[in-house]
PDB file of N, CA and C in Angstrom:
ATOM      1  N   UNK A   1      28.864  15.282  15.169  1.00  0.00           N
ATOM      2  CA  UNK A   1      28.311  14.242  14.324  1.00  0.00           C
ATOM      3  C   UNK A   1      29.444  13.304  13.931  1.00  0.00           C
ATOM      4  N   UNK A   2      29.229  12.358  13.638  1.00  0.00           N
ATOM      5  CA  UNK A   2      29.979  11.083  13.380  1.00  0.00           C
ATOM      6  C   UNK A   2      30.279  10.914  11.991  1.00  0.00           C
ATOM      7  N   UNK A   3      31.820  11.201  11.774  1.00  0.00           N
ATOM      8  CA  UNK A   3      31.790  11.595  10.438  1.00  0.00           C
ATOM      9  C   UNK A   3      31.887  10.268   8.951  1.00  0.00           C
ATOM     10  N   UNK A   4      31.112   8.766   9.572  1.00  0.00           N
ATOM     11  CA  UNK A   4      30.931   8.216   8.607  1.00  0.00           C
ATOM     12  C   UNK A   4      29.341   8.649   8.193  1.00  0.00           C
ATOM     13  N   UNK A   5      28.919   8.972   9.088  1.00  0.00           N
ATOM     14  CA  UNK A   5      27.207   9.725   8.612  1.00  0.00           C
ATOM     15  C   UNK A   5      27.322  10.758   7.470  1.00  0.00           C
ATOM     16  N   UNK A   6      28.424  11.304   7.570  1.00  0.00           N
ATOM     17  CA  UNK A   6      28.466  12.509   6.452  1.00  0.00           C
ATOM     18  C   UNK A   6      28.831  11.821   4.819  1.00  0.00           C
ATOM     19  N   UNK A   7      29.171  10.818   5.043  1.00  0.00           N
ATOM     20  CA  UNK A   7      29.868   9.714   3.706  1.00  0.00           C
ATOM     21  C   UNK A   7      28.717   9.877   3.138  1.00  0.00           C
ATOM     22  N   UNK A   8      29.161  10.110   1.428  1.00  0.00           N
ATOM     23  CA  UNK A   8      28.162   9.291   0.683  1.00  0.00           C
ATOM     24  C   UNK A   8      28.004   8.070   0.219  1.00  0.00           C
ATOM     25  N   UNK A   9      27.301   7.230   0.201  1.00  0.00           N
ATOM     26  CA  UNK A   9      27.291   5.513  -0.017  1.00  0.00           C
ATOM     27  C   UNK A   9      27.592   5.411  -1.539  1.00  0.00           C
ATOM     28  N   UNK A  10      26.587   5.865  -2.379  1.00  0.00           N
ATOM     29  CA  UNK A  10      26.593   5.924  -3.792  1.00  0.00           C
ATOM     30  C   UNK A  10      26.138   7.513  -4.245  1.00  0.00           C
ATOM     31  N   UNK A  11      26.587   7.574  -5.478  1.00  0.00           N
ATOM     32  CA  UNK A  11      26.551   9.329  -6.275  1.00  0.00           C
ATOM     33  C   UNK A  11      25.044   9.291  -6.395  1.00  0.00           C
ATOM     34  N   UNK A  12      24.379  10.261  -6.219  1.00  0.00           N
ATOM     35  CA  UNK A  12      22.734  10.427  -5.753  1.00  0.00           C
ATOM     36  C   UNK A  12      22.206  10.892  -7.013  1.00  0.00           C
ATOM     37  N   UNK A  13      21.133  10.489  -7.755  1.00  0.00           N
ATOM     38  CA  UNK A  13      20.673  11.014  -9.194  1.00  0.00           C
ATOM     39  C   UNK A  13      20.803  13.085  -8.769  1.00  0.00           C
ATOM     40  N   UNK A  14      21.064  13.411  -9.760  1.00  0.00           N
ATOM     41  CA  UNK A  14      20.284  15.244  -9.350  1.00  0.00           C
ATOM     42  C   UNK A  14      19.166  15.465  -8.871  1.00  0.00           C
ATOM     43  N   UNK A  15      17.982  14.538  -9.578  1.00  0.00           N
ATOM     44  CA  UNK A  15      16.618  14.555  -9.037  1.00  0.00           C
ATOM     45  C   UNK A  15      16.363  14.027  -7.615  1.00  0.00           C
ATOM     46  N   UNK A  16      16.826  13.392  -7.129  1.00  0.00           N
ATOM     47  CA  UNK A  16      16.624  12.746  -5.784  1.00  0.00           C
ATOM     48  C   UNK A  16      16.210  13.761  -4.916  1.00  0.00           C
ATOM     49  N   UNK A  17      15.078  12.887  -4.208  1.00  0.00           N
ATOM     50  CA  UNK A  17      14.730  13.685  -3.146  1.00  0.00           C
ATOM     51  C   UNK A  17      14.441  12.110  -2.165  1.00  0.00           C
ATOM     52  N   UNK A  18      15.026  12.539  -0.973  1.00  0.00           N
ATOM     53  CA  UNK A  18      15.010  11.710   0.110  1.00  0.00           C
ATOM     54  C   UNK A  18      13.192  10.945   0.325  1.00  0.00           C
ATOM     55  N   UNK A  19      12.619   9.584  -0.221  1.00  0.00           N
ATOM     56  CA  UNK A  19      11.714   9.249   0.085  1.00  0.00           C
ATOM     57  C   UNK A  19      10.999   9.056   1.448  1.00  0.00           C
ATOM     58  N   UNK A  20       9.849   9.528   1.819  1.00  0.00           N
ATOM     59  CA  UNK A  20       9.071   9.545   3.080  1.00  0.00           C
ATOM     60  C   UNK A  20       9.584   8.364   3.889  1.00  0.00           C
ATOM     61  N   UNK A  21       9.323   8.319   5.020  1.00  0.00           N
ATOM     62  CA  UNK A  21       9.294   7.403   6.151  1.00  0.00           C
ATOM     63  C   UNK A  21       9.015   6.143   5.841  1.00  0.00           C
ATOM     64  N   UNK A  22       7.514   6.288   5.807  1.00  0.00           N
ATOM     65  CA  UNK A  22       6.851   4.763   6.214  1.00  0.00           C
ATOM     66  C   UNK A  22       7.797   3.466   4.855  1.00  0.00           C
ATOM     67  N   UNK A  23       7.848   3.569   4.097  1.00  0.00           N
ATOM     68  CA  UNK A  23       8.322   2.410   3.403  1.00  0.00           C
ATOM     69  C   UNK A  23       8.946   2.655   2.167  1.00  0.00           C
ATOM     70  N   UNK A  24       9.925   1.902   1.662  1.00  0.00           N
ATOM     71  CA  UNK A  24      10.727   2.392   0.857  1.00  0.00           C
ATOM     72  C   UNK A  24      10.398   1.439  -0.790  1.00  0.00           C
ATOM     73  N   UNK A  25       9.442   0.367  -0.375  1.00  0.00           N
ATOM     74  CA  UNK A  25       8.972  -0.559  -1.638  1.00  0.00           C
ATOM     75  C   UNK A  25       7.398  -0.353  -1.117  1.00  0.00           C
ATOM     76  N   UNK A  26       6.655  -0.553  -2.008  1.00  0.00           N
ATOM     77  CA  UNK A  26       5.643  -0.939  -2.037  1.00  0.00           C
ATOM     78  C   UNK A  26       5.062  -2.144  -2.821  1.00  0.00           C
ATOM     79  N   UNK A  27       4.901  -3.115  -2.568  1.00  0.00           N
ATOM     80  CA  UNK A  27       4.435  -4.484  -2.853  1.00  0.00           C
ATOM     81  C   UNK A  27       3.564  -4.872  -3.748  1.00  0.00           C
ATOM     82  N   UNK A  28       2.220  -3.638  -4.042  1.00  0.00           N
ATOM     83  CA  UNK A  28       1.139  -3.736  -4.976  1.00  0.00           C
ATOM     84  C   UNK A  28       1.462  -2.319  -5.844  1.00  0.00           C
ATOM     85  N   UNK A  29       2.211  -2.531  -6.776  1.00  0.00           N
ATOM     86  CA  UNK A  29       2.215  -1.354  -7.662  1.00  0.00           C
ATOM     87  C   UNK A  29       0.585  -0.728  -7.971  1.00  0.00           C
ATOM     88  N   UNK A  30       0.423   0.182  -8.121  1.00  0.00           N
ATOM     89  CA  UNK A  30      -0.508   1.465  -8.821  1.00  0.00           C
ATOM     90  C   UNK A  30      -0.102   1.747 -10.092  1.00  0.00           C
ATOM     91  N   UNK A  31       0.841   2.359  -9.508  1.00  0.00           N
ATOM     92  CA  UNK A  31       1.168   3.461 -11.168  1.00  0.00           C
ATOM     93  C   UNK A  31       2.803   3.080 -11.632  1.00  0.00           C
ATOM     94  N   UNK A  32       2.779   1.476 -11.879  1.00  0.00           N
ATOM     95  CA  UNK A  32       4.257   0.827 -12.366  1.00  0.00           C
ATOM     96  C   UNK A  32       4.900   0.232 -10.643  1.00  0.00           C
ATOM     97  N   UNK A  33       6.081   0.766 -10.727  1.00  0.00           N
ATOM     98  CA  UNK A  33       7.257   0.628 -10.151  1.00  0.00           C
ATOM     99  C   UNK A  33       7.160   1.696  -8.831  1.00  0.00           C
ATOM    100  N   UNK A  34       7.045   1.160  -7.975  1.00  0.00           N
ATOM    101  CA  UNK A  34       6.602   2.176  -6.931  1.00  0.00           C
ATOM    102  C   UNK A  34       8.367   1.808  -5.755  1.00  0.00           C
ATOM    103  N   UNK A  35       9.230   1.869  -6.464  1.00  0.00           N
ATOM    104  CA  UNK A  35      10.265   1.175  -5.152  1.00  0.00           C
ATOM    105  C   UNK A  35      11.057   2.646  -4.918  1.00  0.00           C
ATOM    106  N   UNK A  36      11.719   2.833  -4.052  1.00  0.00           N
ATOM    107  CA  UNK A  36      12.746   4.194  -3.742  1.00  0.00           C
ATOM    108  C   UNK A  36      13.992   3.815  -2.944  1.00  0.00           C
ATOM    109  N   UNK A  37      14.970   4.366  -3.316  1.00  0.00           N
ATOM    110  CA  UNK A  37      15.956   4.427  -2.734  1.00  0.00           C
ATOM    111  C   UNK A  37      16.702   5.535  -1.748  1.00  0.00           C
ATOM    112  N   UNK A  38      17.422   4.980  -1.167  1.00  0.00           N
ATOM    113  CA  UNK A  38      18.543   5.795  -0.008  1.00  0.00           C
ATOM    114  C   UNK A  38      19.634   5.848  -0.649  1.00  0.00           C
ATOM    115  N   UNK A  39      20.361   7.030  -0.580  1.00  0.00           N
ATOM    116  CA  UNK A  39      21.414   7.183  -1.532  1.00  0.00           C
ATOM    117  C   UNK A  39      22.632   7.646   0.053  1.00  0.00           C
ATOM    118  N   UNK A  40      22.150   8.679   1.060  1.00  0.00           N
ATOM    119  CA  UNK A  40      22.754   9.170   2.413  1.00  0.00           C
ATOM    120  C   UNK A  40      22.690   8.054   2.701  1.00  0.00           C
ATOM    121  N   UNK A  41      23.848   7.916   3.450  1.00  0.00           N
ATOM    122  CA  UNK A  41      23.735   6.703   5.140  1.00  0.00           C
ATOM    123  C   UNK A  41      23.320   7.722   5.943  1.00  0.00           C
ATOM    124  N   UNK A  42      23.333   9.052   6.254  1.00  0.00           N
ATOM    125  CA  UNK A  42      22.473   9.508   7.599  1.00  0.00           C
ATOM    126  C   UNK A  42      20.491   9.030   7.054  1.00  0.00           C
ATOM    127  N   UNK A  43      20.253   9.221   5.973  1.00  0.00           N
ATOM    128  CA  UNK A  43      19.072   8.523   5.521  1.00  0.00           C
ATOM    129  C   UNK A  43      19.061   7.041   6.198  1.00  0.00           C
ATOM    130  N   UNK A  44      19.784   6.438   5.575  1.00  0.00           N
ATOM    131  CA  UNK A  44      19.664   5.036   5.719  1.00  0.00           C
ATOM    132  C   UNK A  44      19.957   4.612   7.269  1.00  0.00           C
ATOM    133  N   UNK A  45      20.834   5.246   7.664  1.00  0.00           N
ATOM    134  CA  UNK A  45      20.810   5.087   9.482  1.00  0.00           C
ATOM    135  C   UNK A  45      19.507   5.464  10.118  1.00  0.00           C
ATOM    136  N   UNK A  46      18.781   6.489   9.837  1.00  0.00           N
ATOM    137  CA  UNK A  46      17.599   6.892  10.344  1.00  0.00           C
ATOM    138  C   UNK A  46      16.535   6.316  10.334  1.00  0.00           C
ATOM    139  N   UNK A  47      16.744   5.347   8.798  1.00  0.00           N
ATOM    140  CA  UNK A  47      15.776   4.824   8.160  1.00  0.00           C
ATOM    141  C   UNK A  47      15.604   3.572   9.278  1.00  0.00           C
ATOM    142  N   UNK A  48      16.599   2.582   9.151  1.00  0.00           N
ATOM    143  CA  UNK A  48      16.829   1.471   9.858  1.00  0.00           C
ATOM    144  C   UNK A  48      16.359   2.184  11.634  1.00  0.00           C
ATOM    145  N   UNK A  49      16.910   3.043  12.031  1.00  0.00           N
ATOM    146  CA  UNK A  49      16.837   3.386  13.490  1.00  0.00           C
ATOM    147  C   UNK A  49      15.471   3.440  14.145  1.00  0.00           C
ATOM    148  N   UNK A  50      14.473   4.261  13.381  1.00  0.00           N
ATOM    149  CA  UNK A  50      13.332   4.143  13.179  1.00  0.00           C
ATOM    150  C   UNK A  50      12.457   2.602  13.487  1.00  0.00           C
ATOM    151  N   UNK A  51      12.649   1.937  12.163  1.00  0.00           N
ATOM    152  CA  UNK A  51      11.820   0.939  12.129  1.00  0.00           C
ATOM    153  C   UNK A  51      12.129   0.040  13.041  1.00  0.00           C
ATOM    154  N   UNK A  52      13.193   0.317  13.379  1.00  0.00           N
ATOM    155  CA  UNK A  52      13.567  -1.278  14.855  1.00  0.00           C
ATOM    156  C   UNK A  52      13.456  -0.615  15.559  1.00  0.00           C
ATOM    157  N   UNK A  53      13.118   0.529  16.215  1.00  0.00           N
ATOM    158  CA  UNK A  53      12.476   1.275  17.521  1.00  0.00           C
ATOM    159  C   UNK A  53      11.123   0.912  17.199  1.00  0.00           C
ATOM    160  N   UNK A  54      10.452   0.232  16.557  1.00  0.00           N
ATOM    161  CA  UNK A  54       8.782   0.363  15.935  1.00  0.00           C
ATOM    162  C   UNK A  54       8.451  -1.057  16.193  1.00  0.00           C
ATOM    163  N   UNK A  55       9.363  -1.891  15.507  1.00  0.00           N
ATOM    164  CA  UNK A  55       9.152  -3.214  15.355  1.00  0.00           C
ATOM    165  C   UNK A  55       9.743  -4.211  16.840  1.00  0.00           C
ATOM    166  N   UNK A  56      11.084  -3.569  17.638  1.00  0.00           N
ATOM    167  CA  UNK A  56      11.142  -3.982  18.935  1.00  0.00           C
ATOM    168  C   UNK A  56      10.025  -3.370  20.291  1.00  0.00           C
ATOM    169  N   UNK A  57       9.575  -1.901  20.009  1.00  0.00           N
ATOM    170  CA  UNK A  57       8.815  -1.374  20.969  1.00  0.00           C
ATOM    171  C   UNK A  57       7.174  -2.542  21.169  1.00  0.00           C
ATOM    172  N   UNK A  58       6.711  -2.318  19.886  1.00  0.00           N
ATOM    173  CA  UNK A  58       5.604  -3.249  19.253  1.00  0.00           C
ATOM    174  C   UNK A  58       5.798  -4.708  20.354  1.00  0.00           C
ATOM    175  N   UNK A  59       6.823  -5.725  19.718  1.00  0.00           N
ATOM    176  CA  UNK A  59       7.013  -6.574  20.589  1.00  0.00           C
ATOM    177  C   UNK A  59       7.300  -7.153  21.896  1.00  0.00           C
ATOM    178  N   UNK A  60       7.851  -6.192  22.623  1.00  0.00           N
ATOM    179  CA  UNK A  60       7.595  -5.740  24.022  1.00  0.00           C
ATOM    180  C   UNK A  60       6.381  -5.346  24.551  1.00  0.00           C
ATOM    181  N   UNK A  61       6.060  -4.435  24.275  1.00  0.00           N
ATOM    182  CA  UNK A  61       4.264  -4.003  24.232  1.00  0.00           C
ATOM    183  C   UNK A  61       3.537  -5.295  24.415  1.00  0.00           C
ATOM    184  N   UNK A  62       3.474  -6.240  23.375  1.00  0.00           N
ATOM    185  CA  UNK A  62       2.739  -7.302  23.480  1.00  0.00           C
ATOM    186  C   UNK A  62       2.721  -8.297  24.353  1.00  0.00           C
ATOM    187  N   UNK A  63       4.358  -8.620  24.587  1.00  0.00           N
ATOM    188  CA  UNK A  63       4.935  -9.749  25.901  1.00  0.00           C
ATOM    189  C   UNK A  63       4.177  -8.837  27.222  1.00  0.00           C
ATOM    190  N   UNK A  64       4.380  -7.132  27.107  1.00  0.00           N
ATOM    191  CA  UNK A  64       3.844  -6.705  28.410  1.00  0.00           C
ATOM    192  C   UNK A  64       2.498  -7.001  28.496  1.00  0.00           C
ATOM    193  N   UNK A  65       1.736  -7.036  27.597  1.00  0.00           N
ATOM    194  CA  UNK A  65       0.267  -7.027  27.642  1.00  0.00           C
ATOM    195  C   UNK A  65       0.040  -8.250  28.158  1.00  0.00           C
ATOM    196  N   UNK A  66       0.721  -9.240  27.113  1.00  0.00           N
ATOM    197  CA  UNK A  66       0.712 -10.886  27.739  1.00  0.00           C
ATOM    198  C   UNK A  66       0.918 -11.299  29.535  1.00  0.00           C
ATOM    199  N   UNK A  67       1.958 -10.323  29.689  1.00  0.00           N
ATOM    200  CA  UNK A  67       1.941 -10.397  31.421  1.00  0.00           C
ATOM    201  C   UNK A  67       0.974  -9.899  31.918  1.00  0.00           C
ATOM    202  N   UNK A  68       0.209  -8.639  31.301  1.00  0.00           N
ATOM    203  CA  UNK A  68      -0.394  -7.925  32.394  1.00  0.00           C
ATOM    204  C   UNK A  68      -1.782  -9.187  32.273  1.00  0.00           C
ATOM    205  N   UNK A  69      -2.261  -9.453  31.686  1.00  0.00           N
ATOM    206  CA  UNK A  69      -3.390 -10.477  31.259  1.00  0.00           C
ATOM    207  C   UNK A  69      -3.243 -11.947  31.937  1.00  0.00           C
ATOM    208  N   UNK A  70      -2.384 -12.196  32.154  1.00  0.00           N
ATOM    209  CA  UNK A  70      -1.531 -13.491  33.003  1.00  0.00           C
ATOM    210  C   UNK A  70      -1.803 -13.114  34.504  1.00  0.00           C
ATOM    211  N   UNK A  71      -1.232 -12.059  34.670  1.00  0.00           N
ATOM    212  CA  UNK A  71      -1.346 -11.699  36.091  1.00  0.00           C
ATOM    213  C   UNK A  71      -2.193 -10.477  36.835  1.00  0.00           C
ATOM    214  N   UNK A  72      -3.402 -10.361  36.238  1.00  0.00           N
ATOM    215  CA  UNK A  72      -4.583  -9.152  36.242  1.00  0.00           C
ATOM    216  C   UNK A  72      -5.002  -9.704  38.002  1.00  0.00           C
ATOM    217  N   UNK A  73      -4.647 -10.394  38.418  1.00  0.00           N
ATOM    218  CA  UNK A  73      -5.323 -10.432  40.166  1.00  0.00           C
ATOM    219  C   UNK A  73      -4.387  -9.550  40.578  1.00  0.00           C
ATOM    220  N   UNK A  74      -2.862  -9.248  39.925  1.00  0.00           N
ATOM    221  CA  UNK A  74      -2.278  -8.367  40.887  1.00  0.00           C
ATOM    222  C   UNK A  74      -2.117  -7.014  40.227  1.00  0.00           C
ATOM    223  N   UNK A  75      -3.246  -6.248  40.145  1.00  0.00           N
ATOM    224  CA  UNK A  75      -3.331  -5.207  39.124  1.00  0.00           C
ATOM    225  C   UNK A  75      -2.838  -3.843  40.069  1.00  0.00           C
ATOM    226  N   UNK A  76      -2.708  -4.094  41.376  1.00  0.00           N
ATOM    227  CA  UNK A  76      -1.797  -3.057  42.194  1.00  0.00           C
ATOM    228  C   UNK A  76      -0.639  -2.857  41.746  1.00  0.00           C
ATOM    229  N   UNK A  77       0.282  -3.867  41.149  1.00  0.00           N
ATOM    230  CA  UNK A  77       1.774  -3.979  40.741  1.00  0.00           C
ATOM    231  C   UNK A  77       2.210  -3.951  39.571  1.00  0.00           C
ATOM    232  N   UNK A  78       0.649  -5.018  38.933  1.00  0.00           N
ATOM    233  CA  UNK A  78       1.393  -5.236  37.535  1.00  0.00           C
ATOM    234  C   UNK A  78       1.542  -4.074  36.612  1.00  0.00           C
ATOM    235  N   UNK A  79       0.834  -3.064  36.426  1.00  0.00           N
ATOM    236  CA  UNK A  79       1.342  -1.646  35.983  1.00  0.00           C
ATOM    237  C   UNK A  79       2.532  -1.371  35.592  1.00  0.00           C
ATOM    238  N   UNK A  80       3.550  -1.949  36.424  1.00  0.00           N
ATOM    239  CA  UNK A  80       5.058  -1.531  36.186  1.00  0.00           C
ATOM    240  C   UNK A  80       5.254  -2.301  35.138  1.00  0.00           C
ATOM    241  N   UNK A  81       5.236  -3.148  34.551  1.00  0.00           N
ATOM    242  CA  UNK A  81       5.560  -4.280  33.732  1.00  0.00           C
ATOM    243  C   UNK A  81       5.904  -3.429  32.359  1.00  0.00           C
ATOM    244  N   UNK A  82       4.446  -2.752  31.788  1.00  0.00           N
ATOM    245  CA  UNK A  82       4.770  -2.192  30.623  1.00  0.00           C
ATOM    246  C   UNK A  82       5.293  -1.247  30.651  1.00  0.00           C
ATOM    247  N   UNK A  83       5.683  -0.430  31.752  1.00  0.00           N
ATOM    248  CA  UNK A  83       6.600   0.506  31.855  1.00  0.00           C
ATOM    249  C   UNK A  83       8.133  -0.057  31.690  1.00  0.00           C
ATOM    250  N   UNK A  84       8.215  -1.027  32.385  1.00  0.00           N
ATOM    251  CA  UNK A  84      10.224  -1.572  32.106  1.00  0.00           C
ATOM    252  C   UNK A  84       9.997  -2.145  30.971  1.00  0.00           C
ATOM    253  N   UNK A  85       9.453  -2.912  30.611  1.00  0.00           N
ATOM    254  CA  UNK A  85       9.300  -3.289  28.918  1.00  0.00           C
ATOM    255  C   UNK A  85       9.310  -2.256  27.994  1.00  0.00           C
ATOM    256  N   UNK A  86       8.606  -1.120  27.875  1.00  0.00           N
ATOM    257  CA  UNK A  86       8.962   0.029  27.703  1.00  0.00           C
ATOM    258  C   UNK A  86      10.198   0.351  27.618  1.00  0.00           C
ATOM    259  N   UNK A  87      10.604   0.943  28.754  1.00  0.00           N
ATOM    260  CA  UNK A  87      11.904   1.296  28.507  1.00  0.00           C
ATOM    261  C   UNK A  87      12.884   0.313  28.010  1.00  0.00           C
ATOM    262  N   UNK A  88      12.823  -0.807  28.453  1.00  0.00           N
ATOM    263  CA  UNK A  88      14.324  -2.207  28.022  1.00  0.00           C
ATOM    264  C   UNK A  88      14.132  -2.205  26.564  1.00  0.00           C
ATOM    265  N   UNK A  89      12.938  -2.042  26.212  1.00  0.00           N
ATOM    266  CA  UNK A  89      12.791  -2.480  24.592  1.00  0.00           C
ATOM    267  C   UNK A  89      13.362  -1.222  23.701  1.00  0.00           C
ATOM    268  N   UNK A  90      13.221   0.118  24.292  1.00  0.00           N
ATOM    269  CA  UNK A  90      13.333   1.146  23.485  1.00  0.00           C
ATOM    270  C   UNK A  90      15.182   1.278  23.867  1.00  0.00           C
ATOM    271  N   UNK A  91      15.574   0.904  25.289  1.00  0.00           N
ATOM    272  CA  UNK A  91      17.113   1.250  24.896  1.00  0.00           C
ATOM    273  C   UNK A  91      17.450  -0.072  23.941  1.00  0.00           C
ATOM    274  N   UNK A  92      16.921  -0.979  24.022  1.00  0.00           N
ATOM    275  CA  UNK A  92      17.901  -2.232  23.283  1.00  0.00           C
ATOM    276  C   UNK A  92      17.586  -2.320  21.533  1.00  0.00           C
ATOM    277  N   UNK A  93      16.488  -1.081  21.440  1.00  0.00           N
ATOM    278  CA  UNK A  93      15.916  -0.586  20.181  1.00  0.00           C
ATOM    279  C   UNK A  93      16.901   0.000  19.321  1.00  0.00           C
ATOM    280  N   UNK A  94      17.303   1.240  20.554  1.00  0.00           N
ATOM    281  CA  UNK A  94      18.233   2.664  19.943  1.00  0.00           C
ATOM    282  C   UNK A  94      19.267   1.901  19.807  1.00  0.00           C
ATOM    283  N   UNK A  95      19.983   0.822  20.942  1.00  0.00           N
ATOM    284  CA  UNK A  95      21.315   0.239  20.159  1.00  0.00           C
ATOM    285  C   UNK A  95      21.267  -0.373  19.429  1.00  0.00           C
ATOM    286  N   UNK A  96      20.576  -1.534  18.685  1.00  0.00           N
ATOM    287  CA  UNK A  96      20.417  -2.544  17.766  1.00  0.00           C
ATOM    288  C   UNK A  96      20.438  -1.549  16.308  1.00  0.00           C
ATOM    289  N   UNK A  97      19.412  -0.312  16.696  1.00  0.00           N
ATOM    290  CA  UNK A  97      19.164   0.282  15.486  1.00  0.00           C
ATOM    291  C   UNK A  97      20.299   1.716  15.204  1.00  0.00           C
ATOM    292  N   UNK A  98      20.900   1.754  16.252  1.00  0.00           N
ATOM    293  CA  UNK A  98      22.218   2.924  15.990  1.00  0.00           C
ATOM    294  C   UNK A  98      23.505   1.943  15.432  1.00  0.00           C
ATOM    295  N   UNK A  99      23.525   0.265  16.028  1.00  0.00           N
ATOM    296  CA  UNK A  99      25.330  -0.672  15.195  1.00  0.00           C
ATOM    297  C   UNK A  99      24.332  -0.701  13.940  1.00  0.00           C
ATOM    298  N   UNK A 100      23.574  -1.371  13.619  1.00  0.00           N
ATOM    299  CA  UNK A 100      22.863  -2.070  12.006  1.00  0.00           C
ATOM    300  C   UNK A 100      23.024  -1.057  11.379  1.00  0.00           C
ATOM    301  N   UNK A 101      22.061   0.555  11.727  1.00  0.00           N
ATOM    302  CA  UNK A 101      21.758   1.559  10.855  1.00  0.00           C
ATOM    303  C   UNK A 101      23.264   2.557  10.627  1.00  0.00           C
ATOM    304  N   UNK A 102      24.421   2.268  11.308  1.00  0.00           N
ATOM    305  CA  UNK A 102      25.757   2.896  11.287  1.00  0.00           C
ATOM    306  C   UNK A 102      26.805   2.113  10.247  1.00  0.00           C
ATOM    307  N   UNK A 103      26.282   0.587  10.167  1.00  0.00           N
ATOM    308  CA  UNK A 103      26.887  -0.243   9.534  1.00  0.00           C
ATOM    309  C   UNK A 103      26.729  -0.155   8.001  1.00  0.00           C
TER     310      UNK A 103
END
């Protein structure tokens, strides 16, 4: 392991417990103040690594769909499309989101 992952960023309350996945604010409070924090950078690397594997895969996906829909007369071939989009999007995912989420 990479030993700036083991760093702590800031001193973590006692109570802390690492907040779920999907989102770290929520926009329409319920019950007050609904925001959470990352106190780990292996949190916060994961955190970031995650969502730009989600948010670049997503957008690839769509450009592929856009091709395959563009070019549906050649539906023998076009198949491959969302497969390399696929993959180009998810390696250029893991690096974008391993420098940002390391930083």
């Amino acid at each position: 392991m990479v030993q700036f992952l083991k760093t702590v960023v800031n001193p973590r309350p006692l109570s802390y417990e690492t907040p779920p996945f999907p989102s770290l604010y929520w926009p329409f409070p319920v019950d007050g103040s609904q925001t959470a924090y990352l106190y780990d950078a292996r949190a916060m690397w994961r955190f970031t690594l995650f969502w730009t594997l989600i948010c670049v895969v997503v957008v690839h996906m769509a450009a592929a769909g856009y091709a395959c829909m563009i070019q549906y007369r050649n539906w023998r071939t076009i198949w491959i499309v969302p497969v390399v989009y696929l993959i180009i999007g998810g390696i250029e995912a893991l690096i974008a989101g391993n420098v940002v989420g390391g930083l």
